[in-house]
PDB file of N, CA and C in Angstrom:
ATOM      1  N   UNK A   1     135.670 130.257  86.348  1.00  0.00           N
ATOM      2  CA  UNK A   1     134.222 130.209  86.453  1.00  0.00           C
ATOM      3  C   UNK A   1     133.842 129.961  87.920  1.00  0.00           C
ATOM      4  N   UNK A   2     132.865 130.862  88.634  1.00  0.00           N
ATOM      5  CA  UNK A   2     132.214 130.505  89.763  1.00  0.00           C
ATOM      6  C   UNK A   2     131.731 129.170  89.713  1.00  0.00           C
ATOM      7  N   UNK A   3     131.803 128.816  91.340  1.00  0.00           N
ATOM      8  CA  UNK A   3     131.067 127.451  91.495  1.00  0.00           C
ATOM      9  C   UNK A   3     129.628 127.524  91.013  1.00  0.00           C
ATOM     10  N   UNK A   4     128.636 128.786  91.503  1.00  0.00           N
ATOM     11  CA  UNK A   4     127.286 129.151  90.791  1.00  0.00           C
ATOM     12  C   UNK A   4     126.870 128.809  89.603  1.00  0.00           C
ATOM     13  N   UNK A   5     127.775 129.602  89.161  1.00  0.00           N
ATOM     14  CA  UNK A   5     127.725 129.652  87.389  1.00  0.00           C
ATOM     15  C   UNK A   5     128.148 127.892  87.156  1.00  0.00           C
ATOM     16  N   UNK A   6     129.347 127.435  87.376  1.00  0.00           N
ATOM     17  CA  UNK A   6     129.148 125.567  86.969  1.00  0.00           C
ATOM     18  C   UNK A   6     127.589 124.997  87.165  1.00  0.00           C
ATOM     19  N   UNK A   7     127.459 124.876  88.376  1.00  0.00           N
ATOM     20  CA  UNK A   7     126.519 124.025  89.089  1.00  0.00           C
ATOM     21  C   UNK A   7     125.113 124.718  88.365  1.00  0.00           C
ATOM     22  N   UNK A   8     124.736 125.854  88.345  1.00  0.00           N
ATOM     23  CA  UNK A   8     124.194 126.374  86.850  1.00  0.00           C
ATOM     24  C   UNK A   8     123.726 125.663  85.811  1.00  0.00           C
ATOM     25  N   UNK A   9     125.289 125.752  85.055  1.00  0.00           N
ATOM     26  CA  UNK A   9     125.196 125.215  83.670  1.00  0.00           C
ATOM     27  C   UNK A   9     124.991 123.582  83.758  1.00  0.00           C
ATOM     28  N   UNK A  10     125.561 123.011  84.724  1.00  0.00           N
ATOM     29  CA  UNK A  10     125.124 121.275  84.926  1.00  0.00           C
ATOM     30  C   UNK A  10     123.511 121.370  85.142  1.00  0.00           C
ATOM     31  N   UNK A  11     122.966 122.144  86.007  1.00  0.00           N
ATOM     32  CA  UNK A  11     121.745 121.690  86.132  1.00  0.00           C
ATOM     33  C   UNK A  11     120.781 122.262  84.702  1.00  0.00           C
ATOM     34  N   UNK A  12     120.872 123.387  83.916  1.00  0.00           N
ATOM     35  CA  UNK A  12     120.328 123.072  82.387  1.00  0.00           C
ATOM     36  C   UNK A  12     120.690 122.455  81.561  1.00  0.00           C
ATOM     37  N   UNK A  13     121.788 121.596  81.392  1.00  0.00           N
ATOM     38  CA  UNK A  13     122.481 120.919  80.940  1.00  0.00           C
ATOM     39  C   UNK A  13     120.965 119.295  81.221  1.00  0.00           C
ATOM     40  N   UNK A  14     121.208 118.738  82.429  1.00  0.00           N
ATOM     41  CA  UNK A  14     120.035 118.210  82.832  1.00  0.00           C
ATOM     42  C   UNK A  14     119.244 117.945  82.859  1.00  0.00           C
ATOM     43  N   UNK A  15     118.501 119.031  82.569  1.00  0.00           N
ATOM     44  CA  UNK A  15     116.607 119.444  83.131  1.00  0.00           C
ATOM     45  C   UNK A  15     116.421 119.853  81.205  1.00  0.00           C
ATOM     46  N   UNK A  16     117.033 119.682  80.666  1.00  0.00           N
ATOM     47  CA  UNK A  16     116.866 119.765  78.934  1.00  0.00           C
ATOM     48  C   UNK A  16     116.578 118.654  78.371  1.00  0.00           C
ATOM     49  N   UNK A  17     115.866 118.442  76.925  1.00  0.00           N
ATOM     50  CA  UNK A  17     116.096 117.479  76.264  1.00  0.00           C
ATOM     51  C   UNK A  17     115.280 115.821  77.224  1.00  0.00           C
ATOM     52  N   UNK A  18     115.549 114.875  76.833  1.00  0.00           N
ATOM     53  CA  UNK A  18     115.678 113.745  77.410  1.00  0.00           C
ATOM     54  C   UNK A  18     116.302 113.457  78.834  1.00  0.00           C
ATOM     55  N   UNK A  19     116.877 114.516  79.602  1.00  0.00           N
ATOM     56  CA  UNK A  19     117.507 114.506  80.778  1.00  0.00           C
ATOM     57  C   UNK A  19     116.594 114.495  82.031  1.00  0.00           C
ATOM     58  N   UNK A  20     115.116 114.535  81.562  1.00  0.00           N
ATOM     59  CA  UNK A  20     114.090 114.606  82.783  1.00  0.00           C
ATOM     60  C   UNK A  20     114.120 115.047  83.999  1.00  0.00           C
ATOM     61  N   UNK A  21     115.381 116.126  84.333  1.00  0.00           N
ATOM     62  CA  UNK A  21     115.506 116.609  85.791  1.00  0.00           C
ATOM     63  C   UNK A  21     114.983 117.843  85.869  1.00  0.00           C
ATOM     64  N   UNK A  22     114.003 118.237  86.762  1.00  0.00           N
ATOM     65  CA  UNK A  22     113.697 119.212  87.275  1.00  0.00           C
ATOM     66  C   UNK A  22     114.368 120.166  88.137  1.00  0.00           C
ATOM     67  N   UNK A  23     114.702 121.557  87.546  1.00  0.00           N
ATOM     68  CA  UNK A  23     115.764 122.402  88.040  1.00  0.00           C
ATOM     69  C   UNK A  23     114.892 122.969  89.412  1.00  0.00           C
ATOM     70  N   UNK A  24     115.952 123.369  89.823  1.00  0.00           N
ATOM     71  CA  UNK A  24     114.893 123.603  91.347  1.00  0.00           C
ATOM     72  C   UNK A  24     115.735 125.248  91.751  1.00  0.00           C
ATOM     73  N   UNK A  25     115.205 125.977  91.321  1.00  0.00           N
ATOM     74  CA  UNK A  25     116.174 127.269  91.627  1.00  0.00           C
ATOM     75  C   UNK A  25     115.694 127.886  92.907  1.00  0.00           C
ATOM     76  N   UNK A  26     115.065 127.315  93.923  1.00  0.00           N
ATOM     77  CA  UNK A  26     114.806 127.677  95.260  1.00  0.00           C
ATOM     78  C   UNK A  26     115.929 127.190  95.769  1.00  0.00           C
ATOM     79  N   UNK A  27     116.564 126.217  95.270  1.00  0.00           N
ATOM     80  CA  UNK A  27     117.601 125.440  95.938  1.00  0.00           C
ATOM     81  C   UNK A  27     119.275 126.230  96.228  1.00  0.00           C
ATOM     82  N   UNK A  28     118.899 126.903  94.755  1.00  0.00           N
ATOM     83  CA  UNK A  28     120.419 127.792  94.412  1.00  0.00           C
ATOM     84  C   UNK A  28     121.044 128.214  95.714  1.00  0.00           C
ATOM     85  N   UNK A  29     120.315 129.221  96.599  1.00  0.00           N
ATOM     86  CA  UNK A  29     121.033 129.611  97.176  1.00  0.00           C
ATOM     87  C   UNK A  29     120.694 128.826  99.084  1.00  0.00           C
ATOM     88  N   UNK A  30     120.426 127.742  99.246  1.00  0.00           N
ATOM     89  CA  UNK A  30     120.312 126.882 100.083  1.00  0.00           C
ATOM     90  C   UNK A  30     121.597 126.928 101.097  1.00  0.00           C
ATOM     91  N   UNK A  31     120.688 126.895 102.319  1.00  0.00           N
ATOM     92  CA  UNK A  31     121.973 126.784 103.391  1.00  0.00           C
ATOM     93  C   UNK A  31     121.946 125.063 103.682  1.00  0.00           C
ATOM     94  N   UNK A  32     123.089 124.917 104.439  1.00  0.00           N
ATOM     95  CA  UNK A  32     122.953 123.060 104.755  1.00  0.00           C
ATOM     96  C   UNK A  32     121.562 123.105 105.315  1.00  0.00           C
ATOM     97  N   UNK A  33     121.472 123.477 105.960  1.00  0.00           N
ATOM     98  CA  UNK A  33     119.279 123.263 106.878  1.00  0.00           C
ATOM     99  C   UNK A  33     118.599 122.731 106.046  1.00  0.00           C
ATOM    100  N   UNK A  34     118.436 124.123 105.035  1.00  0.00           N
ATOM    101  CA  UNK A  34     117.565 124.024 103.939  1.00  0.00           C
ATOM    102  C   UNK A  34     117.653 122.807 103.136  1.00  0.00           C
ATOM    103  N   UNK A  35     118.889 122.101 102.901  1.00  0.00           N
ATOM    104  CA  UNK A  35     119.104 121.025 102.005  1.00  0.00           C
ATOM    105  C   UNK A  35     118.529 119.848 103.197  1.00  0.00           C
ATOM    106  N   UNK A  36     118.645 119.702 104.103  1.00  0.00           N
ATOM    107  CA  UNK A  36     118.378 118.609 104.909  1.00  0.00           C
ATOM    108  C   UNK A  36     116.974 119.020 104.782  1.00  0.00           C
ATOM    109  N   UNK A  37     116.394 120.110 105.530  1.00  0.00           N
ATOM    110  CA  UNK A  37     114.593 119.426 105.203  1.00  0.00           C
ATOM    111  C   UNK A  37     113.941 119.270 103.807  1.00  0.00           C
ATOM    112  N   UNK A  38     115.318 119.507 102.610  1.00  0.00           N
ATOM    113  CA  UNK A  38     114.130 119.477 101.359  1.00  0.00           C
ATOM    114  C   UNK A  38     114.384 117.466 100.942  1.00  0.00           C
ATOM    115  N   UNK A  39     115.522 117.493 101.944  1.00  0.00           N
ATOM    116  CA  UNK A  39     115.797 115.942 102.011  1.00  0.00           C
ATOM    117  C   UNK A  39     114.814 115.182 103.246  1.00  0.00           C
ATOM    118  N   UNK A  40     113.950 115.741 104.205  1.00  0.00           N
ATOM    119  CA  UNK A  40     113.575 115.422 104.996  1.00  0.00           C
ATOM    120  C   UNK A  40     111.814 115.387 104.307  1.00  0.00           C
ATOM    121  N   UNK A  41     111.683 115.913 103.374  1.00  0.00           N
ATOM    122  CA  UNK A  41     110.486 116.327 102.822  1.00  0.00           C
ATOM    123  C   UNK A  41     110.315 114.774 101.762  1.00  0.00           C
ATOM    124  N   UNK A  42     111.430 114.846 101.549  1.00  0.00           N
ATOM    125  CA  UNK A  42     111.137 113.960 100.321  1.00  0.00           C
ATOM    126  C   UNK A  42     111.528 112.580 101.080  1.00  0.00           C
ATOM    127  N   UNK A  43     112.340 112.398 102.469  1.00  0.00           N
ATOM    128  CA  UNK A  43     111.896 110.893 102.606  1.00  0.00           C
ATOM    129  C   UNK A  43     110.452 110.521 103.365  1.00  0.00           C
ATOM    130  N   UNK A  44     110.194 111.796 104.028  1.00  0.00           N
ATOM    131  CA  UNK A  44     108.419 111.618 104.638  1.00  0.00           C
ATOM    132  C   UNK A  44     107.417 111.005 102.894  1.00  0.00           C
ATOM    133  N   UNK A  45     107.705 111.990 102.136  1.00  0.00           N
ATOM    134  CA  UNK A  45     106.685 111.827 100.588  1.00  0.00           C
ATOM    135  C   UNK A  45     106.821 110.517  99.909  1.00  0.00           C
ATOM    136  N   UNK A  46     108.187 109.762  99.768  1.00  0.00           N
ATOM    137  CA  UNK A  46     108.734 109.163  99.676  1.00  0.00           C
ATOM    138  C   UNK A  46     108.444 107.456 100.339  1.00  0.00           C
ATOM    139  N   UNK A  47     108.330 107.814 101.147  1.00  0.00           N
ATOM    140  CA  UNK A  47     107.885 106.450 102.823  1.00  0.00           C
ATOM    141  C   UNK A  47     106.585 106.371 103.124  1.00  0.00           C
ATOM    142  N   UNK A  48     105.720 107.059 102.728  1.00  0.00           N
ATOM    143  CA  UNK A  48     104.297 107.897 103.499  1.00  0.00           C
ATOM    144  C   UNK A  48     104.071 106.391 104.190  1.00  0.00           C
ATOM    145  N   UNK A  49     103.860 105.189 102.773  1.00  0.00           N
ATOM    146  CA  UNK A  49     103.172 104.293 103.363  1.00  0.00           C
ATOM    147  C   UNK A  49     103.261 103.283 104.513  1.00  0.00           C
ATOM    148  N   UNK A  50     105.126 103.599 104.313  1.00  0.00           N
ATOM    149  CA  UNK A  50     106.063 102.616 105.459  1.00  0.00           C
ATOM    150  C   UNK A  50     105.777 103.680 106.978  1.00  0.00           C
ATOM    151  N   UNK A  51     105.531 104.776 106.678  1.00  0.00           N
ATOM    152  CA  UNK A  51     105.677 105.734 108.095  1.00  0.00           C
ATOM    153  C   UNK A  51     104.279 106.245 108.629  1.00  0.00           C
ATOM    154  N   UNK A  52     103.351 105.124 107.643  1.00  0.00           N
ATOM    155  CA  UNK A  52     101.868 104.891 108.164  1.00  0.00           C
ATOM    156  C   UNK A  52     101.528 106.082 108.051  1.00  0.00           C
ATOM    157  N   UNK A  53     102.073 106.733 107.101  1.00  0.00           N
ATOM    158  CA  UNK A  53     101.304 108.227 107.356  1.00  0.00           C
ATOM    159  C   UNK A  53     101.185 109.701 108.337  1.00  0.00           C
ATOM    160  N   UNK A  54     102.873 109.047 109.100  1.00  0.00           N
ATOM    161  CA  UNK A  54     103.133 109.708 110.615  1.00  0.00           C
ATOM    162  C   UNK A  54     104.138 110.112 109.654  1.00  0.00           C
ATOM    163  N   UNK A  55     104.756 111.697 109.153  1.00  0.00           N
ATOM    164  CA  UNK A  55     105.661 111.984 109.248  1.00  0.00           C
ATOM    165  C   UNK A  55     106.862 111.899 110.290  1.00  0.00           C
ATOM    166  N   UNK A  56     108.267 111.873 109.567  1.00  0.00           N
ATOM    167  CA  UNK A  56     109.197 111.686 111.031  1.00  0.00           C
ATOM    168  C   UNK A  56     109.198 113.226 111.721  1.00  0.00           C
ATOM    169  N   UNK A  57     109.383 112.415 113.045  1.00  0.00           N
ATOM    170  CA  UNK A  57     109.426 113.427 114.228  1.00  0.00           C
ATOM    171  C   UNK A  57     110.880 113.802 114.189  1.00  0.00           C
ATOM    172  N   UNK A  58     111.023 115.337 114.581  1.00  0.00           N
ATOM    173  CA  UNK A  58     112.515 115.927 114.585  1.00  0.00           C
ATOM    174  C   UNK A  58     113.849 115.370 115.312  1.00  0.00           C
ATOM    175  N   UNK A  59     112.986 114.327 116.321  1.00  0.00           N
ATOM    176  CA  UNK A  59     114.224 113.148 116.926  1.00  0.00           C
ATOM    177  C   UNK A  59     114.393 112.084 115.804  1.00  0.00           C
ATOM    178  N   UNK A  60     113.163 111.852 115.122  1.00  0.00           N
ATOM    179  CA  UNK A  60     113.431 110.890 114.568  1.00  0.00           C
ATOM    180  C   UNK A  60     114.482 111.230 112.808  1.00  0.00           C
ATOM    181  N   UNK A  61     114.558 112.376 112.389  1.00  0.00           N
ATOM    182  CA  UNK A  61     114.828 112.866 111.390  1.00  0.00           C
ATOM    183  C   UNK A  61     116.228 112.885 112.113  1.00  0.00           C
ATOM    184  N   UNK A  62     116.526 113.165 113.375  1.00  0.00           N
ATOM    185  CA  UNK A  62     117.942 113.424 113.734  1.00  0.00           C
ATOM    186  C   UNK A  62     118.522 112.207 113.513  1.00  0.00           C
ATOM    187  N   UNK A  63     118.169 111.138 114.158  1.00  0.00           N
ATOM    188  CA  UNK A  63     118.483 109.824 113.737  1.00  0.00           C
ATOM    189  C   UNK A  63     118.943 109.715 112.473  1.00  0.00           C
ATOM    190  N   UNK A  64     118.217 110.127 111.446  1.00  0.00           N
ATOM    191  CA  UNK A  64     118.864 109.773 109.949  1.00  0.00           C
ATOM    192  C   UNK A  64     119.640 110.211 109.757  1.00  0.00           C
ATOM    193  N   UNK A  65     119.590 111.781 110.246  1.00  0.00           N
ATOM    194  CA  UNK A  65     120.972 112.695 109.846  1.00  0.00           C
ATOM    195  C   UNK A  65     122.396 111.860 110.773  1.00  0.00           C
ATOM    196  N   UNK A  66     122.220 111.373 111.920  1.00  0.00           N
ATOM    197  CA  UNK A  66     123.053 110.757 112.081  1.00  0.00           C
ATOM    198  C   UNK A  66     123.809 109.789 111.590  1.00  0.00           C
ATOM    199  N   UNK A  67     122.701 108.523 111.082  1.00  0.00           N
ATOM    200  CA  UNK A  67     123.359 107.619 110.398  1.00  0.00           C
ATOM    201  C   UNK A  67     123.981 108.218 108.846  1.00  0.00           C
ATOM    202  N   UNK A  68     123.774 108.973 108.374  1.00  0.00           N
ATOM    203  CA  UNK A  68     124.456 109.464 106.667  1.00  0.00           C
ATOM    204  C   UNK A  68     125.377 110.310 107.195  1.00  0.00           C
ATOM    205  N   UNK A  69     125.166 111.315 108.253  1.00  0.00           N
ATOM    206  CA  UNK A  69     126.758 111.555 108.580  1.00  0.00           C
ATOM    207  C   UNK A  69     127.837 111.061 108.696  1.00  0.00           C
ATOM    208  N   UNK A  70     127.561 109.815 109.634  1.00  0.00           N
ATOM    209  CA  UNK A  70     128.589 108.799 109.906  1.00  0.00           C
ATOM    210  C   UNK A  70     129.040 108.173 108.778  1.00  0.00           C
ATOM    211  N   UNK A  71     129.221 108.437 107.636  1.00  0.00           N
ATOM    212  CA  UNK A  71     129.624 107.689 106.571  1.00  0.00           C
ATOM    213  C   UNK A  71     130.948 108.504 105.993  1.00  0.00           C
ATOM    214  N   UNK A  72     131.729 107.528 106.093  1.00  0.00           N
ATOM    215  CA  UNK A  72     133.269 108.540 106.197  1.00  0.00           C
ATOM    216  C   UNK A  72     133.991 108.088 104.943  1.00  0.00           C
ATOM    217  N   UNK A  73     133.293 107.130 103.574  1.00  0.00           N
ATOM    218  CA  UNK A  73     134.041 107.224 102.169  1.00  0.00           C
ATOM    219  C   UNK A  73     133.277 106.962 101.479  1.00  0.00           C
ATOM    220  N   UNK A  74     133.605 106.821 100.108  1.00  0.00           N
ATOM    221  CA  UNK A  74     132.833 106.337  98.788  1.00  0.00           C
ATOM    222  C   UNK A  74     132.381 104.892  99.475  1.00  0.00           C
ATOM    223  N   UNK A  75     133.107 104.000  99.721  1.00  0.00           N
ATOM    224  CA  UNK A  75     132.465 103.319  99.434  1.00  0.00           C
ATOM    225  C   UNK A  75     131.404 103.062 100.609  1.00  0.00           C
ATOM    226  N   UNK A  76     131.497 103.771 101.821  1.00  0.00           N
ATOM    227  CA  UNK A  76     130.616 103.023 102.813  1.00  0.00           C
ATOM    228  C   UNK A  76     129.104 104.245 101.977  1.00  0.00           C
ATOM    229  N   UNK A  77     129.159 105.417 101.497  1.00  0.00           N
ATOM    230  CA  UNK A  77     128.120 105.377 100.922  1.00  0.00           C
ATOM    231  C   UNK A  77     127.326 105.084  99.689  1.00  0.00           C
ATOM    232  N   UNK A  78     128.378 104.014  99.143  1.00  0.00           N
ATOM    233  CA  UNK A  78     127.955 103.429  98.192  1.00  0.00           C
ATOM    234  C   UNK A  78     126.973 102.213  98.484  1.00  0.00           C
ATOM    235  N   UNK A  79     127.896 101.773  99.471  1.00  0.00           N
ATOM    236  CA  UNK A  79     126.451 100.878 100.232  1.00  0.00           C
ATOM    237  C   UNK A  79     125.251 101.001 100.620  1.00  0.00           C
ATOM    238  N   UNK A  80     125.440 102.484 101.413  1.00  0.00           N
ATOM    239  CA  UNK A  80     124.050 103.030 101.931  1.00  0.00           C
ATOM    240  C   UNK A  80     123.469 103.148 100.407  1.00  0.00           C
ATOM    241  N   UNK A  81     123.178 103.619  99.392  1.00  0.00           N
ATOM    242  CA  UNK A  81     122.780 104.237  98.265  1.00  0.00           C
ATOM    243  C   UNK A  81     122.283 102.587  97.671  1.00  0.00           C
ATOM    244  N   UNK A  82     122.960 101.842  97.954  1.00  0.00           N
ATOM    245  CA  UNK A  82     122.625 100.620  97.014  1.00  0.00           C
ATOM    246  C   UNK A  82     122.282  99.094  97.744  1.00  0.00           C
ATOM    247  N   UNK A  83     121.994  99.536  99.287  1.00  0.00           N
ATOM    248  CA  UNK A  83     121.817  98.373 100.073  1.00  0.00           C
ATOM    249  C   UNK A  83     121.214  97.269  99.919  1.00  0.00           C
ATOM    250  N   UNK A  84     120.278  97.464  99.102  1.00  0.00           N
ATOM    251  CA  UNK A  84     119.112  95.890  98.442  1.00  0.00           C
ATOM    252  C   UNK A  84     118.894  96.359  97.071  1.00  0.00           C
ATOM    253  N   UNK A  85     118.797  95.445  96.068  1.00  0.00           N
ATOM    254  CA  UNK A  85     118.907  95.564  94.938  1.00  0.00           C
ATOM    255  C   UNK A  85     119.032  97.202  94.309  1.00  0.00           C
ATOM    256  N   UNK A  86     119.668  97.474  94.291  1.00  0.00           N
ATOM    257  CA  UNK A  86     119.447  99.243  93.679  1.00  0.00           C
ATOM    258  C   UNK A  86     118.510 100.001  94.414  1.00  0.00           C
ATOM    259  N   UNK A  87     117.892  99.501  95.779  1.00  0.00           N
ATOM    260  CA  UNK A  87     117.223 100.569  97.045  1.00  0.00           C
ATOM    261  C   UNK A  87     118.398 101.140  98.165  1.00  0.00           C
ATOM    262  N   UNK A  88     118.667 102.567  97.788  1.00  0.00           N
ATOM    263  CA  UNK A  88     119.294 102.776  99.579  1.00  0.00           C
ATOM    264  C   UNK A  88     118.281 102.535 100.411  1.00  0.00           C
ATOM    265  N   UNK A  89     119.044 102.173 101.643  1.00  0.00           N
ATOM    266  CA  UNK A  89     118.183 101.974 102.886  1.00  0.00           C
ATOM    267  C   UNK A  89     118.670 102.136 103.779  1.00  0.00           C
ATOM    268  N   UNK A  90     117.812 102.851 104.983  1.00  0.00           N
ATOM    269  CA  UNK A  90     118.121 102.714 105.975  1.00  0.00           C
ATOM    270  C   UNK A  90     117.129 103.028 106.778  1.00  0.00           C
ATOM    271  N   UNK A  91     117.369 102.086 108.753  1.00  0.00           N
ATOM    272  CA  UNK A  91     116.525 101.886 109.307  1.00  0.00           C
ATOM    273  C   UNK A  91     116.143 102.827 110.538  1.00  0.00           C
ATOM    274  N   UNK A  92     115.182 102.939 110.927  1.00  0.00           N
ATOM    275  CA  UNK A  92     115.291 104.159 112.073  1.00  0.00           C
ATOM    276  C   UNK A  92     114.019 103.280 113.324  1.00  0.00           C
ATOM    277  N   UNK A  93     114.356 103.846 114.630  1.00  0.00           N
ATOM    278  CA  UNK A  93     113.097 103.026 115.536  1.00  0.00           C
ATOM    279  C   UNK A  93     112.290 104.547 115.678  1.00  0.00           C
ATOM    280  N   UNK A  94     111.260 104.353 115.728  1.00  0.00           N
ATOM    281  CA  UNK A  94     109.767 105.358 115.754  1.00  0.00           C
ATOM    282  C   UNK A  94     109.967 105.629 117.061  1.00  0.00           C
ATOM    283  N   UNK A  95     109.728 106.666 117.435  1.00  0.00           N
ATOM    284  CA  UNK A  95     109.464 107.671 118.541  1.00  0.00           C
ATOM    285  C   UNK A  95     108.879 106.693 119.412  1.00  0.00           C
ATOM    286  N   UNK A  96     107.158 106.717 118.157  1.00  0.00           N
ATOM    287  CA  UNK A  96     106.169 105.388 119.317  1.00  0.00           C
ATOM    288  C   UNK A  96     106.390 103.963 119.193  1.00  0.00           C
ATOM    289  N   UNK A  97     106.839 103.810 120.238  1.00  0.00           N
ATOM    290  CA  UNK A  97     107.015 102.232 120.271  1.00  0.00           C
ATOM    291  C   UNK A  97     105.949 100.989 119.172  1.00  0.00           C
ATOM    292  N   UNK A  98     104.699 101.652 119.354  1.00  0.00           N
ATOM    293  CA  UNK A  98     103.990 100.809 118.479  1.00  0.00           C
ATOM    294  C   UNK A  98     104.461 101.121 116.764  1.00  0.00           C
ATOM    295  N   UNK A  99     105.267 102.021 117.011  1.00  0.00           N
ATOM    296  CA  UNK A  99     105.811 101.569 114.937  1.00  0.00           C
ATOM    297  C   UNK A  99     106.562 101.271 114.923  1.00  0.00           C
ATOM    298  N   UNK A 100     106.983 100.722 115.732  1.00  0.00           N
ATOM    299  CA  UNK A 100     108.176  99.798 115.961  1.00  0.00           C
ATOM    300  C   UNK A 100     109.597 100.523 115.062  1.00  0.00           C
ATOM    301  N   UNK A 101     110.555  99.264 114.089  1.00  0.00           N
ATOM    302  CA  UNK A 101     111.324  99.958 113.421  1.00  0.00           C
ATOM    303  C   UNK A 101     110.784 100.388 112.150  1.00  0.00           C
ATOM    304  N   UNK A 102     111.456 101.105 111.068  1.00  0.00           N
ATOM    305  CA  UNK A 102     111.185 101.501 109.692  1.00  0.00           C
ATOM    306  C   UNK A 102     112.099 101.536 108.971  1.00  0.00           C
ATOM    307  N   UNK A 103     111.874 100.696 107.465  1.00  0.00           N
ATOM    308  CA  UNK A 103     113.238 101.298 106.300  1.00  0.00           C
ATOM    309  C   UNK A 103     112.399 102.224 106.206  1.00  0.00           C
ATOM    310  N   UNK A 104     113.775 103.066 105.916  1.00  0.00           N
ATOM    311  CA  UNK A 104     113.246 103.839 104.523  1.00  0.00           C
ATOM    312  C   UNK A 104     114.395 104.203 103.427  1.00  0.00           C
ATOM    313  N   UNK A 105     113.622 104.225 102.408  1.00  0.00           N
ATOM    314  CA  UNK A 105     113.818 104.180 100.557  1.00  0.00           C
ATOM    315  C   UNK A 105     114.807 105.614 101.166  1.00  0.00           C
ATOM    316  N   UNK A 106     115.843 105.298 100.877  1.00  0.00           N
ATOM    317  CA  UNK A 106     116.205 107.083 100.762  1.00  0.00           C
ATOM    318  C   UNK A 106     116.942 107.420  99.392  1.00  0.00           C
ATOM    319  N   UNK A 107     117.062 105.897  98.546  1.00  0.00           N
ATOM    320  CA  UNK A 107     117.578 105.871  97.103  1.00  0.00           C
ATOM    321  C   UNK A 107     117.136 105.030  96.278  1.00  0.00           C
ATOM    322  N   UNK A 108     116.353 105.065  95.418  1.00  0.00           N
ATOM    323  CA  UNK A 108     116.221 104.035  93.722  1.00  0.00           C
ATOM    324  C   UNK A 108     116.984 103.881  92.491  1.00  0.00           C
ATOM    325  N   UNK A 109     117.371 103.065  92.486  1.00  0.00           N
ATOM    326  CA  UNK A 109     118.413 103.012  91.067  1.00  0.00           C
ATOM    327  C   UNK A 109     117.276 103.373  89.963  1.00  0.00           C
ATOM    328  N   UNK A 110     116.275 103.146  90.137  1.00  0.00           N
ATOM    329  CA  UNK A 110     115.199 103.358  88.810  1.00  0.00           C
ATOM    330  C   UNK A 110     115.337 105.160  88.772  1.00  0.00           C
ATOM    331  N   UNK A 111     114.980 105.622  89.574  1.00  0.00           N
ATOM    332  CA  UNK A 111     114.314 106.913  89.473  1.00  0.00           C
ATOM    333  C   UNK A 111     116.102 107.609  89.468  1.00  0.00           C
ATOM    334  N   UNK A 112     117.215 107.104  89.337  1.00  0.00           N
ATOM    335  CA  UNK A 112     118.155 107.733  89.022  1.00  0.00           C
ATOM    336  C   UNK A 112     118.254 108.086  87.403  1.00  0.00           C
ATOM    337  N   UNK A 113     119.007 109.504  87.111  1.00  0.00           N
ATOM    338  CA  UNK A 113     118.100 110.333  86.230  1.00  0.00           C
ATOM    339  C   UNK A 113     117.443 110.856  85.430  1.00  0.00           C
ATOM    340  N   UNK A 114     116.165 110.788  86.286  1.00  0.00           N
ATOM    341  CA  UNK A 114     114.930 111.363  86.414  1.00  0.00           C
ATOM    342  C   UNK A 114     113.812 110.119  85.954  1.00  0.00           C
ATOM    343  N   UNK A 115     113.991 109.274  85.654  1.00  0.00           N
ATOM    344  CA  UNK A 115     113.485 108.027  85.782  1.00  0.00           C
ATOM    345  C   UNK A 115     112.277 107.928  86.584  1.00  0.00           C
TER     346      UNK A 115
END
């Protein structure tokens, strides 16, 4: 079986029944880019209120991609994913000095799935 066809059948498998996940078939054929800004979309939507309403700036989005790159096993991103009670977190400094630093939510144990 193609990887397609798996990853496929897991995601109706999912998005059925009581599984509350929303299939996202724009995603199917996604390059890495594409997956980082639909991840960059959702920690701006996600933060609005912590990021005052300033989406992150493309230095500042690099920053994040940096820190989750740097994560080299299960468990160091098990930490990131679960840093304060069932919130991933992590922190970034604002472009403008006056927003000083920012968490941001980049995981909820609640809204894990589809919650």
């Amino acid at each position: 079986m193609a990887e397609l066809d798996f990853e496929k059948q897991i995601v109706k498998q999912l998005s059925t029944d009581s599984n509350q996940w929303t299939e996202r078939k724009d995603l199917y054929e996604a390059t890495p880019d594409d997956l980082w800004n639909n991840f960059r979309d959702k920690l701006n939507h996600n933060n609005w209120a912590a990021l005052k309403q300033q989406p992150l700036t493309d230095e500042e989005f690099a920053r994040v991609k940096n820190i989750i790159s740097q994560v080299n096993s299960p468990y160091e991103a098990a930490k990131l994913l679960d840093s304060e009670n069932g919130i991933g977190k992590l922190e970034i400094q604002r472009d403008d000095a006056k927003l000083g630093y920012v968490p941001l939510k980049i995981f909820l144990e609640s809204r894990r799935g589809g919650r």
